[in-house]
N, C-alpha and C. Protein backbone atom coordinates (compact mmCIF):
# COMPACT_ATOMS: atom_id res chain seq x y z
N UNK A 1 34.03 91.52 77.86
CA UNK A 1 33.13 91.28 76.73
C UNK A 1 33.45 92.23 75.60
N UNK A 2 33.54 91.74 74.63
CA UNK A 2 33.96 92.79 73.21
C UNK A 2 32.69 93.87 73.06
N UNK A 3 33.18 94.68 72.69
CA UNK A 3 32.40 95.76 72.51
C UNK A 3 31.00 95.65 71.17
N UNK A 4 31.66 94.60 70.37
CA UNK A 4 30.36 94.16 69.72
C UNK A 4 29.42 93.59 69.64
N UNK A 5 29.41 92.86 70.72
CA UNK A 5 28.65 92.49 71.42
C UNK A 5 27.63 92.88 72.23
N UNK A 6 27.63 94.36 72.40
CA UNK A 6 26.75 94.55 73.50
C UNK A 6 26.02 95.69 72.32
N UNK A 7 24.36 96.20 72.68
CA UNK A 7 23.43 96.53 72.19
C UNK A 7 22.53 97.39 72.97
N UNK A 8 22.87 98.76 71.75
CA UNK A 8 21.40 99.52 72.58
C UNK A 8 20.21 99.81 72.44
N UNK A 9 19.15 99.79 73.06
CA UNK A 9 17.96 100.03 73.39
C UNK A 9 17.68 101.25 73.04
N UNK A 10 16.88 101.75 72.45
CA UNK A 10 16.40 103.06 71.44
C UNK A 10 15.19 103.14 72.44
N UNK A 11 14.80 104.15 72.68
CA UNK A 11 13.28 104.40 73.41
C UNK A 11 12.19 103.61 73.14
N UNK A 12 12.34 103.94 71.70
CA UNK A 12 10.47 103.34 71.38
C UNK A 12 10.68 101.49 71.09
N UNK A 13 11.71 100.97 70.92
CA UNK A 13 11.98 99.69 71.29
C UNK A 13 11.38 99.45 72.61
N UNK A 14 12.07 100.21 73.56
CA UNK A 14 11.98 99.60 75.28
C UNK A 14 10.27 99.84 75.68
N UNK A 15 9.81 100.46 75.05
CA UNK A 15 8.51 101.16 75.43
C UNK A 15 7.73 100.05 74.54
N UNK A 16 7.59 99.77 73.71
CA UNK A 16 6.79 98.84 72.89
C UNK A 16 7.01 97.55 73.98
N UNK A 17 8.17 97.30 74.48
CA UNK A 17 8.66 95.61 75.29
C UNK A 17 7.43 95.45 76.23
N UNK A 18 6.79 97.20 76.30
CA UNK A 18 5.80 97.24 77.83
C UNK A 18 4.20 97.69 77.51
N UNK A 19 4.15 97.87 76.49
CA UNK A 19 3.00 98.52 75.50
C UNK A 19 2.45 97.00 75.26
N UNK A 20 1.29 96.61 76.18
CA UNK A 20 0.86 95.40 75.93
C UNK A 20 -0.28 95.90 74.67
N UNK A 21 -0.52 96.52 74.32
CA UNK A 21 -1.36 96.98 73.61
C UNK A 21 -0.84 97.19 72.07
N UNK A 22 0.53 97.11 71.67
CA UNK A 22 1.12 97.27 70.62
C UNK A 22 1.69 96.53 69.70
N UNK A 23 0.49 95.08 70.29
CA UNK A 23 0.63 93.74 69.05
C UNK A 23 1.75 92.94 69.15
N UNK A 24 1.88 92.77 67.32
CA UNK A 24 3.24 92.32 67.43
C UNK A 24 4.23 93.05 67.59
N UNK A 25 4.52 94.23 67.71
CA UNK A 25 5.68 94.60 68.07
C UNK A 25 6.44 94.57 69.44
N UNK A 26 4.84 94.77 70.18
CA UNK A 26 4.93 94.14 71.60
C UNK A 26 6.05 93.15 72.02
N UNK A 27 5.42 91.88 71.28
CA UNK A 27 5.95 90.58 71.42
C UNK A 27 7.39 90.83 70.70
N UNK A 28 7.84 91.66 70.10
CA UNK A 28 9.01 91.34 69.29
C UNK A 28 10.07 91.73 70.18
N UNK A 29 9.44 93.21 70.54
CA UNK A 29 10.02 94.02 71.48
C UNK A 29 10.51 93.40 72.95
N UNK A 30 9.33 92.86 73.32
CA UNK A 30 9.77 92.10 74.80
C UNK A 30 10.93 91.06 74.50
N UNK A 31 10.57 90.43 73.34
CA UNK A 31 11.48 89.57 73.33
C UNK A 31 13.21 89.37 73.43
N UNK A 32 13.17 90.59 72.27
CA UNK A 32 14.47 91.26 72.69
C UNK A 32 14.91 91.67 73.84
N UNK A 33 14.53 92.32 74.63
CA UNK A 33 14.56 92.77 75.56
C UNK A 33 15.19 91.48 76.99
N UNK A 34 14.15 90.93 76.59
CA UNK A 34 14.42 89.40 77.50
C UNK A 34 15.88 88.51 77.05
N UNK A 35 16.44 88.75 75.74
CA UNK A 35 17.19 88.50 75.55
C UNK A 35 18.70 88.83 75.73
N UNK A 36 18.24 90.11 75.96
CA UNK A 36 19.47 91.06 76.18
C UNK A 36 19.79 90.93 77.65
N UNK A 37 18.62 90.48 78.41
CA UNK A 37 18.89 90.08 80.45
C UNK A 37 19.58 89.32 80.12
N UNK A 38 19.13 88.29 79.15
CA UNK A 38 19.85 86.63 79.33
C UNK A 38 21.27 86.48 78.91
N UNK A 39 21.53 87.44 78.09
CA UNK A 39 23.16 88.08 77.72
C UNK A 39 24.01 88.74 78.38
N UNK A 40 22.87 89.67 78.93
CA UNK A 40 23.72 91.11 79.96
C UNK A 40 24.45 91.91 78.92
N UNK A 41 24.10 91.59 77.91
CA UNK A 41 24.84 93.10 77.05
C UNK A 41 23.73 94.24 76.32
N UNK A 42 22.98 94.36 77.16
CA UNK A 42 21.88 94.89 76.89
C UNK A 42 22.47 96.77 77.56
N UNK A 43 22.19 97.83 76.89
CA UNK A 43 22.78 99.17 77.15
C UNK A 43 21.83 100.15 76.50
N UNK A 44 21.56 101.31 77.54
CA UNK A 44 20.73 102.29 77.78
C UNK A 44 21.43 103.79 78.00
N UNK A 45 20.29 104.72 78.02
CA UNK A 45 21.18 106.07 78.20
C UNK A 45 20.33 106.28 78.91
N UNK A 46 20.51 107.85 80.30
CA UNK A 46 19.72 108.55 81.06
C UNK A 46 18.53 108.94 80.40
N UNK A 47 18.96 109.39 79.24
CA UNK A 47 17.73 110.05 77.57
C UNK A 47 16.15 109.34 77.72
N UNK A 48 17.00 107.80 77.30
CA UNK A 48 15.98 106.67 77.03
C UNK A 48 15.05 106.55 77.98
N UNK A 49 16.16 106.77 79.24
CA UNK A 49 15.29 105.60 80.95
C UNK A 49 13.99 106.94 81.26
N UNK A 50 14.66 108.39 80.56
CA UNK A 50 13.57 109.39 80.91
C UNK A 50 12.32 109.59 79.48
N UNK A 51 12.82 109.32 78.70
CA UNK A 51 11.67 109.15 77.67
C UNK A 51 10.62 107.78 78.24
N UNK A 52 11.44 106.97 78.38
CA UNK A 52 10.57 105.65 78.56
C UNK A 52 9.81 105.94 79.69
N UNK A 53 9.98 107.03 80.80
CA UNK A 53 9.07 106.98 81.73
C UNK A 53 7.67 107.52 81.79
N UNK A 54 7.99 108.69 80.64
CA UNK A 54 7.13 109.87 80.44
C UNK A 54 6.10 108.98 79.23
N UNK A 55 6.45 108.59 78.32
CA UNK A 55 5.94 108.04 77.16
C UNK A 55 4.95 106.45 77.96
N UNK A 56 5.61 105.71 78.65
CA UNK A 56 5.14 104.35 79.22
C UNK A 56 3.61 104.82 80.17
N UNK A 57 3.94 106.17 81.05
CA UNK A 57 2.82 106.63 81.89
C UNK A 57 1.82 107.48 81.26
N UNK A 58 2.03 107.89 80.43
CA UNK A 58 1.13 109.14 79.85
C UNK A 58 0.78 108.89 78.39
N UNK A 59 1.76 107.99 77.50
CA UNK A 59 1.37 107.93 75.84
C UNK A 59 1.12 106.99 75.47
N UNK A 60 1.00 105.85 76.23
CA UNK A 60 0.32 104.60 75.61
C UNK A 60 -1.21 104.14 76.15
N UNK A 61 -1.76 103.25 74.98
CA UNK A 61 -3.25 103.12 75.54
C UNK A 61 -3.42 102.36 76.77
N UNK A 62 -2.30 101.70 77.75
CA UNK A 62 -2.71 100.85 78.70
C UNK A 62 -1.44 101.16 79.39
N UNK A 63 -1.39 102.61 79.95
CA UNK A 63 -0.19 103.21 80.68
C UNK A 63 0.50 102.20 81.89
N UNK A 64 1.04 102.14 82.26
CA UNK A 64 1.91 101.69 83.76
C UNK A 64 2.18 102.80 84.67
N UNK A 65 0.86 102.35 85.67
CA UNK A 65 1.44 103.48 86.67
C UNK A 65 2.57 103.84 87.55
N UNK A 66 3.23 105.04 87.99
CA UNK A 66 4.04 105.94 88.19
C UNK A 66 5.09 104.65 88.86
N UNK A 67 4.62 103.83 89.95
CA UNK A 67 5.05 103.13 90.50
C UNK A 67 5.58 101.92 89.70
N UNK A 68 4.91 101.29 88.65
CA UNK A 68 5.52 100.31 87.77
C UNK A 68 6.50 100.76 87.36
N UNK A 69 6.12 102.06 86.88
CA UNK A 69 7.34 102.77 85.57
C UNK A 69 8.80 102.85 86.55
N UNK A 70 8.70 103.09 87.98
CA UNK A 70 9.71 103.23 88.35
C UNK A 70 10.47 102.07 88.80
N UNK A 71 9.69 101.12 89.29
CA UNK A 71 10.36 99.73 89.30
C UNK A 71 11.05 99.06 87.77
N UNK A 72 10.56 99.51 87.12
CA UNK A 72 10.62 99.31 85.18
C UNK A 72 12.59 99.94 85.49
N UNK A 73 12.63 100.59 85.60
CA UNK A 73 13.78 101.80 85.65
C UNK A 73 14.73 101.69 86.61
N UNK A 74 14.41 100.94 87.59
CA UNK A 74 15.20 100.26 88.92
C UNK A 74 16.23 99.51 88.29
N UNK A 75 15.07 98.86 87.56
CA UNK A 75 15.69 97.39 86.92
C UNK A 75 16.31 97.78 86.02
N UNK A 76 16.15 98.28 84.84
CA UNK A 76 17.26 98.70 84.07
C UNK A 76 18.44 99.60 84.71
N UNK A 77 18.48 99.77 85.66
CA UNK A 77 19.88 100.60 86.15
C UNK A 77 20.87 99.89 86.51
N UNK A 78 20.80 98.40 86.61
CA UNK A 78 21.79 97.24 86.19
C UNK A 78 22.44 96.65 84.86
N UNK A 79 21.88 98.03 83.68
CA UNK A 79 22.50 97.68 82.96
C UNK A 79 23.50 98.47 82.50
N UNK A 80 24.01 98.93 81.77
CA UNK A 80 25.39 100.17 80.79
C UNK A 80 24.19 101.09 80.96
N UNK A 81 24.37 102.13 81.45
CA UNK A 81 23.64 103.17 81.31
C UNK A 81 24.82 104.55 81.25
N UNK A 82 24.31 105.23 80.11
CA UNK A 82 25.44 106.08 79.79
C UNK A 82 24.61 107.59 79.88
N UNK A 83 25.32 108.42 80.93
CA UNK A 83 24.71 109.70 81.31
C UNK A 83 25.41 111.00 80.36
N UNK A 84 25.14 111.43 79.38
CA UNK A 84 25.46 112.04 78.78
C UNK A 84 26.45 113.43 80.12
N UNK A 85 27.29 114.27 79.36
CA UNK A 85 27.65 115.39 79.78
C UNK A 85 27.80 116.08 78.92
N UNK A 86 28.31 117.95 78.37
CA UNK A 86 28.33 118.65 78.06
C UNK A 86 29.44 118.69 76.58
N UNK A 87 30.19 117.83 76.89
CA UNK A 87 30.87 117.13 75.79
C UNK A 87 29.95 116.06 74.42
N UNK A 88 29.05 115.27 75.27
CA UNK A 88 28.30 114.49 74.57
C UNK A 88 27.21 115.43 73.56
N UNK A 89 26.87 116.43 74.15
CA UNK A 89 26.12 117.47 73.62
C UNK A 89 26.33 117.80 72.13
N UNK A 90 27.67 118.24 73.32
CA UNK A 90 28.33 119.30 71.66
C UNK A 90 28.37 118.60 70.23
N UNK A 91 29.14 117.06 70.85
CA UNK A 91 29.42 115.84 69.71
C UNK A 91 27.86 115.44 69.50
N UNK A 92 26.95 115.28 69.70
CA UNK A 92 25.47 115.49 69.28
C UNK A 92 25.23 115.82 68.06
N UNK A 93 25.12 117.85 68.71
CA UNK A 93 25.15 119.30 67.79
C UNK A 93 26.37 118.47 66.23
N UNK A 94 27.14 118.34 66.14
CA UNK A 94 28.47 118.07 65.20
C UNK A 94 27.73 116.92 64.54
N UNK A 95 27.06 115.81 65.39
CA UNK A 95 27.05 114.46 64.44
C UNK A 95 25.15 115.21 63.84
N UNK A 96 24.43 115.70 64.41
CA UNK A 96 22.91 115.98 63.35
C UNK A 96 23.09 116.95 62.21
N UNK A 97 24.09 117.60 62.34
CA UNK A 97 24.84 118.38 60.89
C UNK A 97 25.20 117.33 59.65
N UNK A 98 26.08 116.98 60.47
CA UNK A 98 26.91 115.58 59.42
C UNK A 98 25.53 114.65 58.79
N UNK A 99 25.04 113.93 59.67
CA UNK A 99 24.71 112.94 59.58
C UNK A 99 22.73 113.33 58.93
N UNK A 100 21.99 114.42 59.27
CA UNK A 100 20.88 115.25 58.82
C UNK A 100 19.87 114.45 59.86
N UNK A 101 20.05 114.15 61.28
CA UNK A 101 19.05 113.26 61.85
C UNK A 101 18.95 114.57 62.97
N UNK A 102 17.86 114.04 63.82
CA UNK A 102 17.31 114.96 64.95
C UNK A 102 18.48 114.81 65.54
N UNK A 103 18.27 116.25 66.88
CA UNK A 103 19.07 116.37 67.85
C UNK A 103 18.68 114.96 68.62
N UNK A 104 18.21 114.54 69.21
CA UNK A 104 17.75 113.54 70.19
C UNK A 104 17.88 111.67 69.49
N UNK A 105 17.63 112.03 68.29
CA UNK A 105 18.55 110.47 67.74
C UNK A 105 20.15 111.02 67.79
N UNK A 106 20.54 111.77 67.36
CA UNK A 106 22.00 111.72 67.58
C UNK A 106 22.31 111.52 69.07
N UNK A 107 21.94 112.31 70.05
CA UNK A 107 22.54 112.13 71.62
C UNK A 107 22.39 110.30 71.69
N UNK A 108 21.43 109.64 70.93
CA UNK A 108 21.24 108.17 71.31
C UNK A 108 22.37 107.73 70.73
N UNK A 109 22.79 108.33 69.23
CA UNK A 109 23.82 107.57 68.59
C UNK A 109 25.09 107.82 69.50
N UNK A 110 25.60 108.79 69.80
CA UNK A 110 26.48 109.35 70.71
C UNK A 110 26.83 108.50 72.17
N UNK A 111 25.78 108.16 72.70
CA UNK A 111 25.49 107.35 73.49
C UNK A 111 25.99 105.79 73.61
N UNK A 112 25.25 105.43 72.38
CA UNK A 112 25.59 104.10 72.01
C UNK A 112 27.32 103.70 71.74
N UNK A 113 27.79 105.15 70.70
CA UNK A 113 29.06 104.30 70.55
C UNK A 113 29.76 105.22 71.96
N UNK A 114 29.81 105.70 72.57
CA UNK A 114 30.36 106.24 74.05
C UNK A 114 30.45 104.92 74.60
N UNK A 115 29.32 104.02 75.10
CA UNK A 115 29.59 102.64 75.45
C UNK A 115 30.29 101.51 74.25
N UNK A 116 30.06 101.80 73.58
CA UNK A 116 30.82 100.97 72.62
C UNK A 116 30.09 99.99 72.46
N UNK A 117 29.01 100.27 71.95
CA UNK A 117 27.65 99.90 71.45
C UNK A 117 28.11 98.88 70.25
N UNK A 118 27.81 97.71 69.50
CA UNK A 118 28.37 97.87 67.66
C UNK A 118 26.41 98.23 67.43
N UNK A 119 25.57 97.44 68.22
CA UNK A 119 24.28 97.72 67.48
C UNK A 119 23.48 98.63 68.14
N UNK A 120 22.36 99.08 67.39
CA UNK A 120 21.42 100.22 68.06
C UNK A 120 20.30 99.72 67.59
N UNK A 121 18.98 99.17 68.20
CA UNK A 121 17.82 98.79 67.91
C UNK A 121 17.11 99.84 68.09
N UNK A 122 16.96 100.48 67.06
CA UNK A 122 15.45 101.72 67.13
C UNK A 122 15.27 101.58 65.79
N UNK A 123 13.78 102.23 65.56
CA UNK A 123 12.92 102.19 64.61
C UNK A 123 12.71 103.56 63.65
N UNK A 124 13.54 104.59 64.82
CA UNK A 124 13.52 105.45 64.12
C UNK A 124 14.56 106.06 63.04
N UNK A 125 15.69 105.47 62.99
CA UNK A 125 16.50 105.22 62.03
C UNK A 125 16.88 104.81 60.91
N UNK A 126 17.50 105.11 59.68
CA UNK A 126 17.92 104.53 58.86
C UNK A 126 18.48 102.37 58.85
N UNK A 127 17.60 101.69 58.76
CA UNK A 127 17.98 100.57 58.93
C UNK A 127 19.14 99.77 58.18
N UNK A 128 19.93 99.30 58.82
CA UNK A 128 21.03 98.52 58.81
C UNK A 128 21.84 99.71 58.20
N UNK A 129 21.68 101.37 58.74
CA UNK A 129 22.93 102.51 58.22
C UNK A 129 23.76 102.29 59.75
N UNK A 130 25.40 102.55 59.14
CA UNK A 130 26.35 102.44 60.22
C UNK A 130 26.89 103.69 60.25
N UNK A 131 26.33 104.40 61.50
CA UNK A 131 26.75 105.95 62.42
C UNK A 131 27.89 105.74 63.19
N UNK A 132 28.71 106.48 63.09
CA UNK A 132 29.70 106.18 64.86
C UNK A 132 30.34 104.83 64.73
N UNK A 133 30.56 104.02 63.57
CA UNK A 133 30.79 102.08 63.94
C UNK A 133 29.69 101.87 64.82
N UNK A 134 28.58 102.82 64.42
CA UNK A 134 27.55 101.30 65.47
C UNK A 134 26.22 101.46 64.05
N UNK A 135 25.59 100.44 63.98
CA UNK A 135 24.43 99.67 63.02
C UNK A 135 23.56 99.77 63.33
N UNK A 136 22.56 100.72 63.25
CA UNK A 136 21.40 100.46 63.04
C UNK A 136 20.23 99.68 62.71
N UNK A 137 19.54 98.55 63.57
CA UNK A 137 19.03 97.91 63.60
C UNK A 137 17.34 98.39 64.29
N UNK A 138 16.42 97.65 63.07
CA UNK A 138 14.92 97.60 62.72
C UNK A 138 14.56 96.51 63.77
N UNK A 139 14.25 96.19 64.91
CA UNK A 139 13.86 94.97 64.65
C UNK A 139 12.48 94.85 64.25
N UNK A 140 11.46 95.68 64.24
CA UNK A 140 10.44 95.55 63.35
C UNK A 140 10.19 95.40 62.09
N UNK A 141 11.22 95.50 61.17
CA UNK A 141 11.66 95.36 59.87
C UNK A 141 12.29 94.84 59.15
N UNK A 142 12.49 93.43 60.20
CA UNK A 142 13.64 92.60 59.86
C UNK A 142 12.78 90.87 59.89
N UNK A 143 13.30 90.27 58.97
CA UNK A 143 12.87 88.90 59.19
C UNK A 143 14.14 88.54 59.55
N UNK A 144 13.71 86.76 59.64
CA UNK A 144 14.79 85.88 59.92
C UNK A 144 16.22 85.66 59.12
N UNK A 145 15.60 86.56 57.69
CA UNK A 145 17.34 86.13 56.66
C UNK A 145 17.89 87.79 57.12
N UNK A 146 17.76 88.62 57.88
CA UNK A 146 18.31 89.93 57.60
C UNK A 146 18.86 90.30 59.05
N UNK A 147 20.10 90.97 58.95
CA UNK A 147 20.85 91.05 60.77
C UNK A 147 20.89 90.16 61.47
N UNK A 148 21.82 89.33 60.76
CA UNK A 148 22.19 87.92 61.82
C UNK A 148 23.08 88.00 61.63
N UNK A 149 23.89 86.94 63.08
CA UNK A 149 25.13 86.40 63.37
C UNK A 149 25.43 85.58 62.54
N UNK A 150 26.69 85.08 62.76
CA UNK A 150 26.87 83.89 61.65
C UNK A 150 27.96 83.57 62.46
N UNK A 151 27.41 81.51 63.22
CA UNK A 151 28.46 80.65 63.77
C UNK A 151 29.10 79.60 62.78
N UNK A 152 30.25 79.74 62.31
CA UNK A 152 31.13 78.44 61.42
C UNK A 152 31.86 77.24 61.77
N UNK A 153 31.45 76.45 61.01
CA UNK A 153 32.29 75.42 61.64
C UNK A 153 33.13 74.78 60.64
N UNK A 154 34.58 74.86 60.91
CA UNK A 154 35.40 74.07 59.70
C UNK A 154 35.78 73.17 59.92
N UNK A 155 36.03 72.83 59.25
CA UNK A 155 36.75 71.02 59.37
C UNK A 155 38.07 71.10 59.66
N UNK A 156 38.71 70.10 59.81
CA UNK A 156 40.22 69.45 59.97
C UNK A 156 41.27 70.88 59.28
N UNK A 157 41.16 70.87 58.00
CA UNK A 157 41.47 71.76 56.91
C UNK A 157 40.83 72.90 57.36
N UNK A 158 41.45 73.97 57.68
CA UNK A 158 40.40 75.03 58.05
C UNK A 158 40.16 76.01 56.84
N UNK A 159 41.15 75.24 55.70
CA UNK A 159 40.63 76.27 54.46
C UNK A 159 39.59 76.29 53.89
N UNK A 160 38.82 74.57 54.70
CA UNK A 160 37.21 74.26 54.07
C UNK A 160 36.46 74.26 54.72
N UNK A 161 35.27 74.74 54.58
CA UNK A 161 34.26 75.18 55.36
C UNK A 161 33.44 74.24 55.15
N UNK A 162 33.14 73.29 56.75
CA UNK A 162 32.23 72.24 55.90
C UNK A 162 30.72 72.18 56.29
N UNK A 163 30.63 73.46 57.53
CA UNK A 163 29.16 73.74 57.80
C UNK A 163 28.64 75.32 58.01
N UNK A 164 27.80 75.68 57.28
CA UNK A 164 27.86 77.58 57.67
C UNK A 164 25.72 77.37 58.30
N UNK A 165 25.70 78.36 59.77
CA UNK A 165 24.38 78.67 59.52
C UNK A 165 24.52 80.21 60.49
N UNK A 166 23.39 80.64 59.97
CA UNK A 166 23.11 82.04 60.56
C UNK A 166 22.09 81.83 61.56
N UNK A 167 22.22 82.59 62.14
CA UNK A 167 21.37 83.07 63.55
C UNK A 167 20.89 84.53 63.41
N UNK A 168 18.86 84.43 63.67
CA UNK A 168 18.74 85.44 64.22
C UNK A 168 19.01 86.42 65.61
N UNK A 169 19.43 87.38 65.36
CA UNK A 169 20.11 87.84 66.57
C UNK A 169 18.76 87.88 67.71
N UNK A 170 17.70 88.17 67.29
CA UNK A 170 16.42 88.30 68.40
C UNK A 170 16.19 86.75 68.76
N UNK A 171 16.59 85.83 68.41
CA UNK A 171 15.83 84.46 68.61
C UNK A 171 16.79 83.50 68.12
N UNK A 172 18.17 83.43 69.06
CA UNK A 172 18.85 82.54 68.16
C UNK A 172 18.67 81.45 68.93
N UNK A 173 18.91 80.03 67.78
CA UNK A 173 18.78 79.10 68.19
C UNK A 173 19.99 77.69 67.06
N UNK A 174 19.89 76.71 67.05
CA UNK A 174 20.57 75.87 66.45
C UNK A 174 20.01 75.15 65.30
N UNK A 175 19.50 76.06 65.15
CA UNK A 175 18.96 75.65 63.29
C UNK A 175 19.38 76.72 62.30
N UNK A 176 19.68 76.15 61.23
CA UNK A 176 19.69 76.84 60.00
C UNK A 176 18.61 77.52 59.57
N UNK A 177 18.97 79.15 59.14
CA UNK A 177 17.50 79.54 58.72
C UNK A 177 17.99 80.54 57.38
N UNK A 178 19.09 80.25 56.86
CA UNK A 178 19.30 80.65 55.26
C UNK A 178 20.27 80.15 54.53
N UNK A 179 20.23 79.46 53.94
CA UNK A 179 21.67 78.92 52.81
C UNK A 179 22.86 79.99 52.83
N UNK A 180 23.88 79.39 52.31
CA UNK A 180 25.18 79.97 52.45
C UNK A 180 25.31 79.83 50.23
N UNK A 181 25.30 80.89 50.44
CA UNK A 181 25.47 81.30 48.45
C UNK A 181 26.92 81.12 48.17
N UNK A 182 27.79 82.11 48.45
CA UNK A 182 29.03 82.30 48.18
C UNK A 182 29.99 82.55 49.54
N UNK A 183 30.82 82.50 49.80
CA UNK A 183 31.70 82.81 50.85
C UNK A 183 33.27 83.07 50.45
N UNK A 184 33.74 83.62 51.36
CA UNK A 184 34.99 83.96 51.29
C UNK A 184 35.51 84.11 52.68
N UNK A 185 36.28 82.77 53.67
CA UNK A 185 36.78 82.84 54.78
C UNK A 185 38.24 83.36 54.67
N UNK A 186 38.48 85.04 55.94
CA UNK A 186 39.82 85.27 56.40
C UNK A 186 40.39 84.80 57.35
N UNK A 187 41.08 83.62 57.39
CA UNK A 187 41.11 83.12 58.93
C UNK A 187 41.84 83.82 59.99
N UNK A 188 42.76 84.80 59.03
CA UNK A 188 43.67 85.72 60.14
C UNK A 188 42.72 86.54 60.74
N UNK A 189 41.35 87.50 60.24
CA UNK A 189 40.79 88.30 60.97
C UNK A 189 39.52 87.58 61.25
N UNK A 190 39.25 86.42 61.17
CA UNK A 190 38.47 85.16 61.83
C UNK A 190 36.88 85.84 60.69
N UNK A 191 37.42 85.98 59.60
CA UNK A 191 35.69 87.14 59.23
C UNK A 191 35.33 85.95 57.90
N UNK A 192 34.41 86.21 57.56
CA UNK A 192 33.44 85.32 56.64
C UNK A 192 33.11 86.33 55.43
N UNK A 193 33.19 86.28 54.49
CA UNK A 193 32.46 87.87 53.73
C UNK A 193 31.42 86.66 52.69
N UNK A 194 30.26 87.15 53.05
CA UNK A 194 29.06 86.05 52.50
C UNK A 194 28.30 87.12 51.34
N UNK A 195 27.66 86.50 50.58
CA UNK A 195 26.38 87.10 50.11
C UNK A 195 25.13 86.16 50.46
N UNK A 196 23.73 86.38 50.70
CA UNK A 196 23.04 85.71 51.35
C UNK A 196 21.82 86.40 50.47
N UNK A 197 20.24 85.29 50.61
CA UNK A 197 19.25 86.36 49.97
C UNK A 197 18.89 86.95 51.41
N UNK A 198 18.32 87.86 50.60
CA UNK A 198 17.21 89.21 51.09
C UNK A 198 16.15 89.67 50.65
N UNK A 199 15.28 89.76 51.76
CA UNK A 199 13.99 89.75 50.86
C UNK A 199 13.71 91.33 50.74
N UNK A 200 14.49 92.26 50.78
CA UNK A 200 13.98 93.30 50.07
C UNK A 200 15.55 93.67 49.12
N UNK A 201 16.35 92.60 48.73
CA UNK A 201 17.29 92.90 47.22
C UNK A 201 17.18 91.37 47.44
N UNK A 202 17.90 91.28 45.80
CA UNK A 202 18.18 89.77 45.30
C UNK A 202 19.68 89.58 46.22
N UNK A 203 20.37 90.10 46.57
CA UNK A 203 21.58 89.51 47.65
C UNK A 203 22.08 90.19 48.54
N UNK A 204 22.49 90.24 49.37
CA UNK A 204 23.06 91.47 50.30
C UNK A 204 24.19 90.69 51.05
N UNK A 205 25.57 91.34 50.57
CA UNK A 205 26.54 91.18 50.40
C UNK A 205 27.02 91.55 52.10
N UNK A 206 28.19 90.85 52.94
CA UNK A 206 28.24 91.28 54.30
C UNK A 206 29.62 91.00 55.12
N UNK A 207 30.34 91.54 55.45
CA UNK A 207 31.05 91.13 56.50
C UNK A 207 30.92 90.88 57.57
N UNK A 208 31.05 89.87 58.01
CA UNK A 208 30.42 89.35 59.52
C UNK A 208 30.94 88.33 60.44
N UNK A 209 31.67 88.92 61.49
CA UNK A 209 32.56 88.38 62.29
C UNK A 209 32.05 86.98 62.79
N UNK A 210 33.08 86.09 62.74
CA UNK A 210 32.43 84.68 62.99
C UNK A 210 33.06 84.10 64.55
N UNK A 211 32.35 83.20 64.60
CA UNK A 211 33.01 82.24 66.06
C UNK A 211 33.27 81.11 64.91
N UNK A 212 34.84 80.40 64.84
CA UNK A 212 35.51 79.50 64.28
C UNK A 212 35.47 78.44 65.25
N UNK A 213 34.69 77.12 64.98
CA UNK A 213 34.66 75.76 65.81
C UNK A 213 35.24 74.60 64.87
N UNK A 214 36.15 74.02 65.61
CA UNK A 214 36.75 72.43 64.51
C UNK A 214 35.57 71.61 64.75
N UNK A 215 35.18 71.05 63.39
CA UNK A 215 34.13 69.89 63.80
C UNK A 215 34.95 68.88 64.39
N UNK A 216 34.58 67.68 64.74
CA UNK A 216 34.66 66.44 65.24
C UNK A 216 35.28 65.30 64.18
């Protein structure tokens, strides 16, 4: 599986998936979450699986006791789980200098691209900023036109593009859910470079690796 493909889980993401008490984020959160089983490119750190235990039993209004939390944690140990060592540290210490974020978001960023993460879903980050080649992703802060995939389909002629739609990455499905403005297909590096709206600028301009299908 390509490395961009697969996605990590930020603490307070995984903890909201279980925080029945935390609305919609709840629901946004689980959802993802459920999505990432149904993929298997779903990826965690030792950091997370121990924040999420302490935070799930003790800091939310409708805790999971000791015994849930650990079945919770069973189950995620089937996924990329990346155990930091003394090296990861140091590169930590080096990237919260550079970069001006906490010690403990960096070990996540560190983490993420160690597995070879491309996305990172936490909330506590700079949204859609790219650390390490991996992206920072809101999903609480994101609608349906913002951090999506994009599947193409060309025709006969592959210099013409005769159908474009995007996919939300939390909820994709086979509908169109934003017009295609401008484009520019590379077919040698299979990439699309679009501008699209956004609802917090008038366009947001993107490179974004495509899956190339011949229509019929």
């Amino acid at each position: 599986m390509s490395a961009d493909h697969l996605e990590f889980v930020d603490t307070n993401v995984l903890v909201y998936a279980f925080d029945l008490s935390a609305g919609d984020k709840h629901a946004t959160a689980a959802q993802l979450v459920e999505r990432l089983w149904d993929k298997g490119t779903g990826c965690l750190s030792v950091q997370v699986l121990q924040e999420f235990f302490v935070t799930v039993t003790r800091k939310v209004a409708q805790p999971l006791t000791v015994e849930e939390a650990r079945d919770r944690i069973r189950e995620f140990a089937v996924w990329r789980v990346m155990a930091p060592n003394a090296g990861d540290i140091l590169d930590a210490i080096s990237l919260l200098q550079e970069a001006r974020i906490s010690f403990w978001d960096a070990m996540v960023l560190v983490a993420a691209s160690r597995l070879g993460c491309g996305i990172l879903w936490s909330e506590d980050l700079t949204d859609g900023q790219v650390i390490q080649g991996v992206r920072v992703c809101n999903p609480f802060a994101r609608s349906p036109r913002r951090h999506h995939a994009a599947f193409c389909h060309v025709g006969r002629d592959a210099a013409s593009l005769a159908q474009c739609q995007f996919l939300h990455p939390t909820n994709p499905s086979n509908s169109p859910i934003c017009p295609l403005i401008t484009s520019k297909l590379d077919l040698q590096n299979s990439t699309l470079c679009v501008s699209i709206p956004n609802r917090a600028a008038s366009v947001c301009s993107s490179n974004i690796p495509v899956e190339l299908k011949k229509s019929s």
